[in-house]
N, C-alpha and C. Protein backbone atom coordinates (compact mmCIF):
# COMPACT_ATOMS: atom_id res chain seq x y z
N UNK A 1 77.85 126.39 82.15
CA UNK A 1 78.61 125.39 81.38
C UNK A 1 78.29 123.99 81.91
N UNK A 2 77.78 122.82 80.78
CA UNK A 2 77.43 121.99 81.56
C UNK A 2 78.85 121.30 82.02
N UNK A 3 78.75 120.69 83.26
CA UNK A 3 79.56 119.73 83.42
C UNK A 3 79.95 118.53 83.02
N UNK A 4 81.28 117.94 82.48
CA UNK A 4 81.49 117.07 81.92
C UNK A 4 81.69 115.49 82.99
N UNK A 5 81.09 114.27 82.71
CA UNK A 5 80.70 113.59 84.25
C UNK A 5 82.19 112.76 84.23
N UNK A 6 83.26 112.70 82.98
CA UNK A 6 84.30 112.38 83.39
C UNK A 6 85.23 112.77 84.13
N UNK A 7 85.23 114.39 83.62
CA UNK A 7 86.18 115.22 84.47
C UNK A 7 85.53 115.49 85.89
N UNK A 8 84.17 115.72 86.35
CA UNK A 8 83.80 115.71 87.64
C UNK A 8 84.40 114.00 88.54
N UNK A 9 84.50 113.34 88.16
CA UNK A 9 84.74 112.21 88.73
C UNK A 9 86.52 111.94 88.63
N UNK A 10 86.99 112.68 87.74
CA UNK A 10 88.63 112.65 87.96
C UNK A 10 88.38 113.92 89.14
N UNK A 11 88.06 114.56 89.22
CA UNK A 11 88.05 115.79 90.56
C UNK A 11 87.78 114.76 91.76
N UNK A 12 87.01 114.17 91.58
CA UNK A 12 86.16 113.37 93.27
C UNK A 12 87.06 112.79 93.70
N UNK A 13 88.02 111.56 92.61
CA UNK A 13 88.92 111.01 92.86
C UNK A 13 90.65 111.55 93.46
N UNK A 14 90.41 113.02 92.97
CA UNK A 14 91.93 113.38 93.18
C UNK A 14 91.60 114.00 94.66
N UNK A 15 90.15 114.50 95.13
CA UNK A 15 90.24 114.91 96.27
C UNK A 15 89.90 114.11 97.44
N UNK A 16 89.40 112.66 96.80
CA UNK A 16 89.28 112.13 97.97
C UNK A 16 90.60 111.53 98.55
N UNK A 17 90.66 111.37 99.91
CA UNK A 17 92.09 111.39 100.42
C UNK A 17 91.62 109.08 100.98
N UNK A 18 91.02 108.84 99.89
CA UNK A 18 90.71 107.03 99.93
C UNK A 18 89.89 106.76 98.90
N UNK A 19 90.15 105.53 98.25
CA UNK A 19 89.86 104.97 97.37
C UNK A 19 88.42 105.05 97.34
N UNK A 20 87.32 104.86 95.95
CA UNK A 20 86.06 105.01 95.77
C UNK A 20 85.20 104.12 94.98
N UNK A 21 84.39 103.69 95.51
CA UNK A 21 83.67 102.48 94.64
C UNK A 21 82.65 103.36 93.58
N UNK A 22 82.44 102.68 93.00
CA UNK A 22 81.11 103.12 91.82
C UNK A 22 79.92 103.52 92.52
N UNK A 23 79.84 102.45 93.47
CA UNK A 23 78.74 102.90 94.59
C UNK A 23 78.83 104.20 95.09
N UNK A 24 80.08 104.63 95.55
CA UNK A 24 79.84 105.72 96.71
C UNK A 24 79.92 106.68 95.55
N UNK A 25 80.42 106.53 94.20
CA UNK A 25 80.54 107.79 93.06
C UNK A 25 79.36 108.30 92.90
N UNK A 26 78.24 106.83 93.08
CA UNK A 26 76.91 107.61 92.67
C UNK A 26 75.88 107.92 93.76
N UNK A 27 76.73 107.96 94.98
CA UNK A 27 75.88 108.57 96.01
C UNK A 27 76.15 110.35 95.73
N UNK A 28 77.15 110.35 95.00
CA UNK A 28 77.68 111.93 94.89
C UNK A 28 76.57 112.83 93.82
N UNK A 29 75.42 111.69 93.46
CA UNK A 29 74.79 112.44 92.48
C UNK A 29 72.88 112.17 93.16
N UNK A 30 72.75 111.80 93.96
CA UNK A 30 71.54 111.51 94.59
C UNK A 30 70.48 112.79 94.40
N UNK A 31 71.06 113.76 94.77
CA UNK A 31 70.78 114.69 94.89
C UNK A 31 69.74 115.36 93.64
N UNK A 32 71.00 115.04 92.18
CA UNK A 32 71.05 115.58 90.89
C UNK A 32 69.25 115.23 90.75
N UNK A 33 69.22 115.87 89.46
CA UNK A 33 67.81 115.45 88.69
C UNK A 33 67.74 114.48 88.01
N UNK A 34 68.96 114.42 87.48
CA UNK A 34 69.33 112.94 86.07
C UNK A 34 70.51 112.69 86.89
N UNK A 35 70.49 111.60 87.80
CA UNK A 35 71.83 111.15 87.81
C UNK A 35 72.33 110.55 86.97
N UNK A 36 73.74 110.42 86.82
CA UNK A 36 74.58 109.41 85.88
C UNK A 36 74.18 107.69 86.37
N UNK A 37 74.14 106.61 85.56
CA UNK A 37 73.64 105.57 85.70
C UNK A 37 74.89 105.09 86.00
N UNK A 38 74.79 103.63 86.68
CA UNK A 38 76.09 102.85 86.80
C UNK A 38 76.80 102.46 85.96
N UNK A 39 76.32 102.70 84.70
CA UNK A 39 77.27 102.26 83.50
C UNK A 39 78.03 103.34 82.82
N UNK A 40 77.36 104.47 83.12
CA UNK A 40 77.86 106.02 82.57
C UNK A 40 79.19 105.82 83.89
N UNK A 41 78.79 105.71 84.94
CA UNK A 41 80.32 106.04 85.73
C UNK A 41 81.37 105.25 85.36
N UNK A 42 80.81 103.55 85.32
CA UNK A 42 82.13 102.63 84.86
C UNK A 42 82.47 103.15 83.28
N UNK A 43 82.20 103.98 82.25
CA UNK A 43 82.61 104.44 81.41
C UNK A 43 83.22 104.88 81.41
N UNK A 44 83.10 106.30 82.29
CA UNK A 44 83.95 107.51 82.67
C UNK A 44 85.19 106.80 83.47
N UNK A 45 85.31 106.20 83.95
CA UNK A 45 86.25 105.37 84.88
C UNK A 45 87.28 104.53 83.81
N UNK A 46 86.50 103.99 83.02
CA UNK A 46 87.48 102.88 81.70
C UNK A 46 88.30 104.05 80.84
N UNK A 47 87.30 105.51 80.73
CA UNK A 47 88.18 106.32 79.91
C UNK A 47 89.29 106.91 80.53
N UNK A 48 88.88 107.49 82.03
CA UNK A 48 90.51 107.89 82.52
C UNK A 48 91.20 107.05 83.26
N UNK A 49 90.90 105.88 83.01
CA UNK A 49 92.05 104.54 83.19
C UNK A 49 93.28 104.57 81.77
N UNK A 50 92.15 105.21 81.03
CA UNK A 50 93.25 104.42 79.59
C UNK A 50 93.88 106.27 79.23
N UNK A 51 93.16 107.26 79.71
CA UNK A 51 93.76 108.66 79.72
C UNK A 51 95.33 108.48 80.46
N UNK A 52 94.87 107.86 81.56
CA UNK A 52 96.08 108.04 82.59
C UNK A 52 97.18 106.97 82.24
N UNK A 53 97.36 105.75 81.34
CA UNK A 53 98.16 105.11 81.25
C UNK A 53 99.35 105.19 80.88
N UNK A 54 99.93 105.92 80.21
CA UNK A 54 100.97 106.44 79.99
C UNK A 54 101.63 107.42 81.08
N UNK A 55 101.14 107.64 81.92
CA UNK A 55 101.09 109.33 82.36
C UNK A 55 102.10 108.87 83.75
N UNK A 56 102.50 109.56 84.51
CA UNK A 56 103.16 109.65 86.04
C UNK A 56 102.40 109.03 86.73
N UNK A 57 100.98 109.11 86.62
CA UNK A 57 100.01 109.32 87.37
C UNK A 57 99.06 107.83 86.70
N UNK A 58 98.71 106.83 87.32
CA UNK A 58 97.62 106.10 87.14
C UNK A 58 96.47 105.85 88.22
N UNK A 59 95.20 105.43 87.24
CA UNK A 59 94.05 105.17 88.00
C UNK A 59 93.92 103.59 87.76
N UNK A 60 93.94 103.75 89.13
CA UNK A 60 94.28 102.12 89.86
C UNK A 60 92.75 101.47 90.45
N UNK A 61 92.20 99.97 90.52
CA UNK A 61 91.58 99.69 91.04
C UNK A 61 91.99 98.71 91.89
N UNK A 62 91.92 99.00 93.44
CA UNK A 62 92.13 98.42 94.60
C UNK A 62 91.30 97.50 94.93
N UNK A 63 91.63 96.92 96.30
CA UNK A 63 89.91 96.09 97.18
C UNK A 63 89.05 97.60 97.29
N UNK A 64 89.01 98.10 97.78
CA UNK A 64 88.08 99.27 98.31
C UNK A 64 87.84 100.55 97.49
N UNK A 65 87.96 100.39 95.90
CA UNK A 65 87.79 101.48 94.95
C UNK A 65 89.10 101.79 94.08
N UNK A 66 88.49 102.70 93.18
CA UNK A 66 89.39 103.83 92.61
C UNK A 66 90.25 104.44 93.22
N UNK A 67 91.38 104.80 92.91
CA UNK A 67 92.58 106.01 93.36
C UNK A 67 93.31 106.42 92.60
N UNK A 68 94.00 107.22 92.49
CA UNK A 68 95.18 108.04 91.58
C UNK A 68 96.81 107.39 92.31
N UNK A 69 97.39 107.31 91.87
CA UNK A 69 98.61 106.92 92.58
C UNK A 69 99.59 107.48 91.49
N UNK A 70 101.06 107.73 92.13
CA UNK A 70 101.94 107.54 91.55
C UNK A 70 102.51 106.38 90.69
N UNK A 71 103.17 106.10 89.55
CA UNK A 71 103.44 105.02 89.02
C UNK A 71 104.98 104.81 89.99
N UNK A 72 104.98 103.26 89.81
CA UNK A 72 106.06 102.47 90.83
C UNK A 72 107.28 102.98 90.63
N UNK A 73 107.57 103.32 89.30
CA UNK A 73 108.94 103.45 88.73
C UNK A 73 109.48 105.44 89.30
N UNK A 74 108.72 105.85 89.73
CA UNK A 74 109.02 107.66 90.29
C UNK A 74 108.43 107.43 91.73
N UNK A 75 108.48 106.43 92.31
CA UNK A 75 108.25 106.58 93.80
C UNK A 75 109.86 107.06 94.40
N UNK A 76 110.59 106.52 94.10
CA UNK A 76 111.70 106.87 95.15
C UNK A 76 112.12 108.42 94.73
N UNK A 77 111.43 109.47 93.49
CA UNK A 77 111.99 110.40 93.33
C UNK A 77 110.75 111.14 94.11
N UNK A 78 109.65 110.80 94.05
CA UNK A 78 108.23 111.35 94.93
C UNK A 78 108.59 111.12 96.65
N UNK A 79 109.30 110.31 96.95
CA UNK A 79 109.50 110.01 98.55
C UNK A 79 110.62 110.87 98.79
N UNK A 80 111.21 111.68 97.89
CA UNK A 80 111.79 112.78 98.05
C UNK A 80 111.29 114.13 98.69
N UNK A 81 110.10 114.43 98.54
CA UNK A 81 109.40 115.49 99.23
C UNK A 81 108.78 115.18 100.91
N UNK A 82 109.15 114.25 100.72
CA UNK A 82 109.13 113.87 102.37
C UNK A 82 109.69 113.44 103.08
N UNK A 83 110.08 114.33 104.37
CA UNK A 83 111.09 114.62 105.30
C UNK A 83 111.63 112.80 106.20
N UNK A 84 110.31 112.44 106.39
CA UNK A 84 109.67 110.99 106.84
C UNK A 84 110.62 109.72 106.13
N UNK A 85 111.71 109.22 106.86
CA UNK A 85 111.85 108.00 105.95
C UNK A 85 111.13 106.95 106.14
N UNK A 86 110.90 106.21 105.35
CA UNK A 86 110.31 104.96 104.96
C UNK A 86 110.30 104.03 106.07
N UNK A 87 109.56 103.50 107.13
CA UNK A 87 109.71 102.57 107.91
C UNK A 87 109.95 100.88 107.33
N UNK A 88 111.23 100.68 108.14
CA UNK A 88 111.71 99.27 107.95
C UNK A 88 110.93 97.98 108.85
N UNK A 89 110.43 97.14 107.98
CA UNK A 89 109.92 95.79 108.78
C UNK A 89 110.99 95.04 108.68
N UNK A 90 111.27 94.01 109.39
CA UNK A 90 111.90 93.17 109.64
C UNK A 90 111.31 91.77 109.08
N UNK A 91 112.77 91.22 108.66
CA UNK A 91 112.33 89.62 107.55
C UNK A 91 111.23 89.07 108.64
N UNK A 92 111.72 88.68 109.83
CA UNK A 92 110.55 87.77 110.61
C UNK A 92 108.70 88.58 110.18
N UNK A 93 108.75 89.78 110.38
CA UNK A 93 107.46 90.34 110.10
C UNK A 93 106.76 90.30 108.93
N UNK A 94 107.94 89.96 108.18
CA UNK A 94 107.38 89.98 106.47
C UNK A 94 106.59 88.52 106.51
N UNK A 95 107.85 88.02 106.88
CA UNK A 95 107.42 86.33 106.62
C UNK A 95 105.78 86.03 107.36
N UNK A 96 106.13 86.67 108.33
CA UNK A 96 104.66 86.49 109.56
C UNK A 96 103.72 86.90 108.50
N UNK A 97 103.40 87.91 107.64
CA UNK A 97 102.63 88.58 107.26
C UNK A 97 102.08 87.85 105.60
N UNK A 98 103.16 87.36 104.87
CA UNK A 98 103.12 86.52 104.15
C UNK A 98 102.32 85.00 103.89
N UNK A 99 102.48 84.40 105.16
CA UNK A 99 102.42 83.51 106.07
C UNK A 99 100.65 83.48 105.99
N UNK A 100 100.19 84.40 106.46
CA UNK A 100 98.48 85.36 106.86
C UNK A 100 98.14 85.56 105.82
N UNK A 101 98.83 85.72 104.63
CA UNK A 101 98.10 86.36 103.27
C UNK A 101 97.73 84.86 102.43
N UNK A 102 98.66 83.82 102.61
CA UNK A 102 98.31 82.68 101.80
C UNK A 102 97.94 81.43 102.72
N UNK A 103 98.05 81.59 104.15
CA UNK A 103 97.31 80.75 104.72
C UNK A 103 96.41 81.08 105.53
N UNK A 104 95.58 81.93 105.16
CA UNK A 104 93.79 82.65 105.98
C UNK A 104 93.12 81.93 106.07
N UNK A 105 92.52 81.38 106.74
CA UNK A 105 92.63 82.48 108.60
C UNK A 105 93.78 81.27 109.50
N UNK A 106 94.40 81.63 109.87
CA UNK A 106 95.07 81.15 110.26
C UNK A 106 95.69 81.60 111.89
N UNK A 107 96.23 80.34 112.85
CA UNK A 107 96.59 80.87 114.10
C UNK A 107 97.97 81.42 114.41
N UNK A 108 97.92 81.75 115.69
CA UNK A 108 99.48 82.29 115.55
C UNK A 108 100.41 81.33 115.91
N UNK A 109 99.82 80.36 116.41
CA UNK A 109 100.57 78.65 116.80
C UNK A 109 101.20 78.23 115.02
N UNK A 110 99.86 78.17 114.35
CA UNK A 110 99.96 77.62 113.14
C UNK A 110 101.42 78.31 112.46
N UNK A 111 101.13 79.48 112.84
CA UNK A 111 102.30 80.57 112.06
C UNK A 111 103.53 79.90 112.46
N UNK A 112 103.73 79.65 113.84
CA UNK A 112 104.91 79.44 114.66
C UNK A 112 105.84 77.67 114.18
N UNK A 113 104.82 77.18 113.87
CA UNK A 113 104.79 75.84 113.03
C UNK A 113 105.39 75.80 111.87
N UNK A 114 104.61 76.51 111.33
CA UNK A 114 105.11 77.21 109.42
C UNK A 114 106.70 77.36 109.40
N UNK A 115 107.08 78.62 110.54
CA UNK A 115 108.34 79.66 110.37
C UNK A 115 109.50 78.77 111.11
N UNK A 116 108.86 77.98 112.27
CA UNK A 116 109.54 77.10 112.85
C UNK A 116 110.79 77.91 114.08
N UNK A 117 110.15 78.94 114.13
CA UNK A 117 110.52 79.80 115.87
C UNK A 117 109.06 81.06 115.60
N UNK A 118 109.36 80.65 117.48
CA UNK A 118 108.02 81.54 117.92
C UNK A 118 108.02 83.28 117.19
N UNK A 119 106.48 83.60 117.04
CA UNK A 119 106.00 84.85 116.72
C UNK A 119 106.18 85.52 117.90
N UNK A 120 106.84 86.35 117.79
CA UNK A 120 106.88 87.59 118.74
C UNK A 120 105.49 88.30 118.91
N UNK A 121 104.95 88.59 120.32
CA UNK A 121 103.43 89.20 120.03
C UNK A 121 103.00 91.07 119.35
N UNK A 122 104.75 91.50 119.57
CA UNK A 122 105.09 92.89 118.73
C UNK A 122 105.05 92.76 117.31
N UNK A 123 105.45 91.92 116.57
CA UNK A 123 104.96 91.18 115.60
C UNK A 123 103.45 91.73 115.32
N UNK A 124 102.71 90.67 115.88
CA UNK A 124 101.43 90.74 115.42
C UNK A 124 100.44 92.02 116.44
N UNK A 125 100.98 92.84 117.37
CA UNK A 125 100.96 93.75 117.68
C UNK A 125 101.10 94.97 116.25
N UNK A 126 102.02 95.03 115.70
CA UNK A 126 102.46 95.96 114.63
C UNK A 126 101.27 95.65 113.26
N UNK A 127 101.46 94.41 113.13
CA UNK A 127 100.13 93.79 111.35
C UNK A 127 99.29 94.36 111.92
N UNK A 128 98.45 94.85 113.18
CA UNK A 128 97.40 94.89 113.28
C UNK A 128 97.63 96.00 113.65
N UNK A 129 98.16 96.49 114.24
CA UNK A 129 98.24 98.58 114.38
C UNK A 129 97.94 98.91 113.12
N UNK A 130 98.94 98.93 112.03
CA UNK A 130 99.07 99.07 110.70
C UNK A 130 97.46 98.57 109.47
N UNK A 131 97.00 97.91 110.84
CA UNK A 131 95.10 97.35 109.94
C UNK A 131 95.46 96.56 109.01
N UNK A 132 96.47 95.68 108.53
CA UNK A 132 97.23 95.09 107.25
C UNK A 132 96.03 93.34 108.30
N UNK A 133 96.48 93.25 109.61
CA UNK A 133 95.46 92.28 109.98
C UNK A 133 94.86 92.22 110.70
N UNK A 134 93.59 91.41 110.77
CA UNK A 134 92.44 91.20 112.12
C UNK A 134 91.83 90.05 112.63
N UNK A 135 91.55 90.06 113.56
CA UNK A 135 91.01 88.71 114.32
C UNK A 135 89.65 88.49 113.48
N UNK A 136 89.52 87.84 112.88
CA UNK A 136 88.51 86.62 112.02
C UNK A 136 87.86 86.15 113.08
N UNK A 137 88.20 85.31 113.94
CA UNK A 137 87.56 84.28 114.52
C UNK A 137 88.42 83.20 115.35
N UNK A 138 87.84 82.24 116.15
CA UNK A 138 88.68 81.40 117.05
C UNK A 138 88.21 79.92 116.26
N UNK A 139 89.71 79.22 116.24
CA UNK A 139 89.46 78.06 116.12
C UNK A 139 88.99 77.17 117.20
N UNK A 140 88.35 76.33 116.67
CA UNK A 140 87.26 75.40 117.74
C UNK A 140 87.77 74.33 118.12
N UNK A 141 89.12 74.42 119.26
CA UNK A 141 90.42 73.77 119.75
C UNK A 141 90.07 74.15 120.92
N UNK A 142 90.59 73.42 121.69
CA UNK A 142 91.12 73.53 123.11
C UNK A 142 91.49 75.07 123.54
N UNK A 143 91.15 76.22 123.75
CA UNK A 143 91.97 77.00 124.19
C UNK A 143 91.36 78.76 123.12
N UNK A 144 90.90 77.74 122.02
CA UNK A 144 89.86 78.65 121.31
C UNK A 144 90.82 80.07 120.63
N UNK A 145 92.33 79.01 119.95
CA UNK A 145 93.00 80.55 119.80
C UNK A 145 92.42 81.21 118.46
N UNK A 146 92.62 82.29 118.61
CA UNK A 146 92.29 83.52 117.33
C UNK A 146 92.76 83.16 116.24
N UNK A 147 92.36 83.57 115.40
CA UNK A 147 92.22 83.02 113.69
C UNK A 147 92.46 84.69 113.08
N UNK A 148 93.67 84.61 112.20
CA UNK A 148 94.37 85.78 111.73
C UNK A 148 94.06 85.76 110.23
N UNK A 149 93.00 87.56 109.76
CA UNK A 149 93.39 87.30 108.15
C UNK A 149 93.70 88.73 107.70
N UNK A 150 94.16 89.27 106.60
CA UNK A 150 94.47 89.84 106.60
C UNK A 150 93.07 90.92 106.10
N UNK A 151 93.01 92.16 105.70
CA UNK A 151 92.29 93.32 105.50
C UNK A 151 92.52 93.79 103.98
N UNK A 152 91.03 94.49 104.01
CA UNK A 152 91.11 95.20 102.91
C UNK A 152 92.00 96.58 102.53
N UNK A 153 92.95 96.56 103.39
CA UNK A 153 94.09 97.67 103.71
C UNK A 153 95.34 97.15 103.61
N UNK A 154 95.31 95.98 103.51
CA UNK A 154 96.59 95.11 103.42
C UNK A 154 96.62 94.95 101.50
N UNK A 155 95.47 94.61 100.92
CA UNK A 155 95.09 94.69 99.71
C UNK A 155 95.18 95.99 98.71
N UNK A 156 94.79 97.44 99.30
CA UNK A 156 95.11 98.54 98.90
C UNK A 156 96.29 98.99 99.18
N UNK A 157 97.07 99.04 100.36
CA UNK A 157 98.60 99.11 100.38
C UNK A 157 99.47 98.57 98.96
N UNK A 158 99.39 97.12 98.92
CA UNK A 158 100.21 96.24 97.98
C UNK A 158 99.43 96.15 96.62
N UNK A 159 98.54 97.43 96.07
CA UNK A 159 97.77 97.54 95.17
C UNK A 159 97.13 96.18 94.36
N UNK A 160 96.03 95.57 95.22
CA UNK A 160 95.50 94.45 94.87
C UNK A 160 94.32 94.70 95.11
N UNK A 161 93.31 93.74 94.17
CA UNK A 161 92.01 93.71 94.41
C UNK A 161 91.13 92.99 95.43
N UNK A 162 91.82 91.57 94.84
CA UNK A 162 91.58 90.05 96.22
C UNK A 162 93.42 89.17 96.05
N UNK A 163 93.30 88.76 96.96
CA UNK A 163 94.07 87.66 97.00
C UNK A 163 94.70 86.99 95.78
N UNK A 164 93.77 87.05 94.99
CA UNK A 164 94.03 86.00 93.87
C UNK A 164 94.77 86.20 93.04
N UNK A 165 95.36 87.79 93.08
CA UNK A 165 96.36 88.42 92.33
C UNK A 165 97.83 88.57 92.93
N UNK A 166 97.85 87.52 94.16
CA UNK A 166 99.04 86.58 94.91
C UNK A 166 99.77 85.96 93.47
N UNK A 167 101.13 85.72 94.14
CA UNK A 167 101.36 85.30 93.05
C UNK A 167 101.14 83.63 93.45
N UNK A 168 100.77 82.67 92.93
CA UNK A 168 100.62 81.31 92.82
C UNK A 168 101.48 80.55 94.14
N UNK A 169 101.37 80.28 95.22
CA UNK A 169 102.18 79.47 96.28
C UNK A 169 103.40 78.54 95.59
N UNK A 170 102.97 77.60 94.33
CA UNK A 170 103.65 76.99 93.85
C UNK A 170 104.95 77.82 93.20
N UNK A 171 104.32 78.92 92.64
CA UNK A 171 105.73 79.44 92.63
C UNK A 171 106.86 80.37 93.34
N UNK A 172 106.42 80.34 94.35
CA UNK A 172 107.44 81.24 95.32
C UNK A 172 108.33 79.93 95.93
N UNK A 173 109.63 80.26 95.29
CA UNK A 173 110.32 79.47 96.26
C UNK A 173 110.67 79.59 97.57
N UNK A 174 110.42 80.78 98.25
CA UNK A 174 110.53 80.79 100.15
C UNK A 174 110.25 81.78 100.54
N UNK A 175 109.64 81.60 101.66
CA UNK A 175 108.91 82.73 102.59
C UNK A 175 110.21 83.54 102.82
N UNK A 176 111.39 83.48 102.29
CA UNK A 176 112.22 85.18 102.28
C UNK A 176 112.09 85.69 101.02
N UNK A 177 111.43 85.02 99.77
CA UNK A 177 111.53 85.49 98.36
C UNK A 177 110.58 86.54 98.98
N UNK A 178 109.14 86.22 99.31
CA UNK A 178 107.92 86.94 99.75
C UNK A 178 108.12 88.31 100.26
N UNK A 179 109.09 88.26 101.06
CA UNK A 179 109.24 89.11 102.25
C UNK A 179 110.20 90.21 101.22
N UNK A 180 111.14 89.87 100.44
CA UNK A 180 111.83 90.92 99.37
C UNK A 180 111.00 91.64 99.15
N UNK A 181 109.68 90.38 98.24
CA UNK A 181 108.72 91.31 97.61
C UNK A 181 107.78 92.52 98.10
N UNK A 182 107.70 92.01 99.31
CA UNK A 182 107.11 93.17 100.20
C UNK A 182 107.86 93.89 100.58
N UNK A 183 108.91 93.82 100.71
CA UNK A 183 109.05 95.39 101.45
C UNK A 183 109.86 96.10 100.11
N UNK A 184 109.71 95.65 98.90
CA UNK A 184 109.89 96.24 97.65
C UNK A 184 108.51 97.31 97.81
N UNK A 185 107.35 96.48 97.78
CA UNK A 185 106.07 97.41 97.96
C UNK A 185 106.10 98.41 98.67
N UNK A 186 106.43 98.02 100.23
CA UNK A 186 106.69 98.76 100.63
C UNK A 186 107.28 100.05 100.68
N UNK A 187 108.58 99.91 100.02
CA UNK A 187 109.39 101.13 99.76
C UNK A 187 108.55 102.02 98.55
N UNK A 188 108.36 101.30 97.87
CA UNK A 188 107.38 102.45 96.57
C UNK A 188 106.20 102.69 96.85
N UNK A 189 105.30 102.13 97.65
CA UNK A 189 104.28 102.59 98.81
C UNK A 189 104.13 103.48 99.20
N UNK A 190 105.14 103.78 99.69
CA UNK A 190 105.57 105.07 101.06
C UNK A 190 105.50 106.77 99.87
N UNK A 191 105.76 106.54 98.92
CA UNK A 191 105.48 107.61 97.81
C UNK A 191 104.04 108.11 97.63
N UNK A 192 103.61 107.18 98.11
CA UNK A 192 102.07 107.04 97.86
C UNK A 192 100.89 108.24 98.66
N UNK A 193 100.45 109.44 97.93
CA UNK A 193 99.68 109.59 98.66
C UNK A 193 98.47 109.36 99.47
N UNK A 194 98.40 108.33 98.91
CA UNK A 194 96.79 107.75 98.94
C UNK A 194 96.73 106.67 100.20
N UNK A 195 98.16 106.39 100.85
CA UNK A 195 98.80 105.42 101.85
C UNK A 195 97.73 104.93 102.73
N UNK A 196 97.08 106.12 102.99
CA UNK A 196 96.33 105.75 104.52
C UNK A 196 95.28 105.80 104.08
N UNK A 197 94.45 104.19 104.46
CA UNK A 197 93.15 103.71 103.76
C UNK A 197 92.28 103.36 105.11
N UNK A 198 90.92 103.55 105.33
CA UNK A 198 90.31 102.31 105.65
C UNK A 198 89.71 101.12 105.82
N UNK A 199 90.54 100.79 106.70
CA UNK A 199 90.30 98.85 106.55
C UNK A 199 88.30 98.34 107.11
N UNK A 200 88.65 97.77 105.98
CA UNK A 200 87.27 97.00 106.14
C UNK A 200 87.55 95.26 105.81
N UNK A 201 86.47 94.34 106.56
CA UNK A 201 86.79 93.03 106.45
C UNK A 201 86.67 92.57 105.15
N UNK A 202 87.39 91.56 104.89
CA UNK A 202 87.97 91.21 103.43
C UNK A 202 86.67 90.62 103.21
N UNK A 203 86.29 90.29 101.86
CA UNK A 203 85.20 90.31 101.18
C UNK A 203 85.11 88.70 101.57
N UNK A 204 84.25 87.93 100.85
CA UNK A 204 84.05 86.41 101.36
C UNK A 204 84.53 85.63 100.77
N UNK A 205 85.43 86.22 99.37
CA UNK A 205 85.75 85.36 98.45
C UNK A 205 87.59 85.61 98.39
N UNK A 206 87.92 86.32 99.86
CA UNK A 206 89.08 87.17 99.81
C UNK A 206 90.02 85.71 100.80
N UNK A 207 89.54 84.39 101.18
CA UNK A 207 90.74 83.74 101.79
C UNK A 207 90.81 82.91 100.97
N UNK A 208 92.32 82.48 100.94
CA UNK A 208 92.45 81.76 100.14
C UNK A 208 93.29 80.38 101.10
N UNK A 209 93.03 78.89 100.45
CA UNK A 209 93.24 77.45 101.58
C UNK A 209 93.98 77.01 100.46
């Protein structure tokens, strides 16, 4: 029976346990005699985008690929099958983290400036356990401190592609509106099987000044 190259690629996707670029879809066919071309996969991909739209279940495009996810609105009945509650961040962490997403690359002085009381180093101990952030680089100051941005895991968590799908600086009225919004994500996140990604450095077009 021949194989159909949409439904083989809804299989790749439901078993991979991380998101998948077009690229790595068509390393899955190297092998073949006729592989599928790059336009045959983004086909197959546009059709069970628009298969899955209605459904429990959507195909999402992240920073780092394709995934299946739960839709937002049945996460808290899906975070039911797991024993695990939801880990709580704290407003200061949100804000810290907020802070890193719209002012990249940025220091932890700078942060401390912004929020107007010091960053705790558990704080930025935790963004960076979690891979949400990473040391970029040192500013070329006195003292040469580290330059904070966030990851392409911080982007697939909060189901985004780049940055740019932030919502506008001008319109957030305060770094606690931000921090709601995240750990809104957060909580319907945690439903998520697809949670645990790896982080790779944000693309070049991923900071935003």
């Amino acid at each position: 029976m021949a194989v159909n190259l949409t439904q083989l690629i809804e299989a790749m996707l439901f078993a991979s346990d991380k998101p998948l670029t077009v690229d790595q879809l068509m390393t899955m066919f190297v092998e073949d005699f006729t592989p599928p071309q790059r336009d045959e996969i983004k086909a197959a991909l546009k059709e069970l985008t628009a298969a899955y739209a209605n459904r429990a279940v959507n195909l999402v495009e992240v920073a780092s690929g394709y995934r299946f996810q739960v839709r937002d609105e049945f996460a808290p009945w899906v975070g039911r099958l797991t024993e695990e509650r939801p880990q709580r961040y704290s407003r200061a962490m949100l804000e810290t983290l907020a802070i890193i997403a719209y002012r990249q690359p940025i220091t932890r002085g700078d942060i401390e400036d912004i929020r107007g009381v010091a960053v705790s180093s558990q704080i930025m101990k935790t963004l960076q356990e979690r891979e949400w952030v990473r040391v970029v680089g040192h500013k070329d100051v006195p003292g040469r401190p580290a330059l904070f941005a966030t990851t392409r895991q911080f982007l697939d968590y909060f189901n985004l592609k780049t940055l740019d799908q932030l919502p506008p600086l001008a319109e957030v009225r305060s770094l606690e509106e931000i921090g709601r919004a995240l750990e809104l994500d957060l909580q319907a996140n945690a439903a998520d099987a697809s949670e645990t990604m790896e982080a790779d450095p944000p693309s070049s077009d991923a900071t935003l000044h």
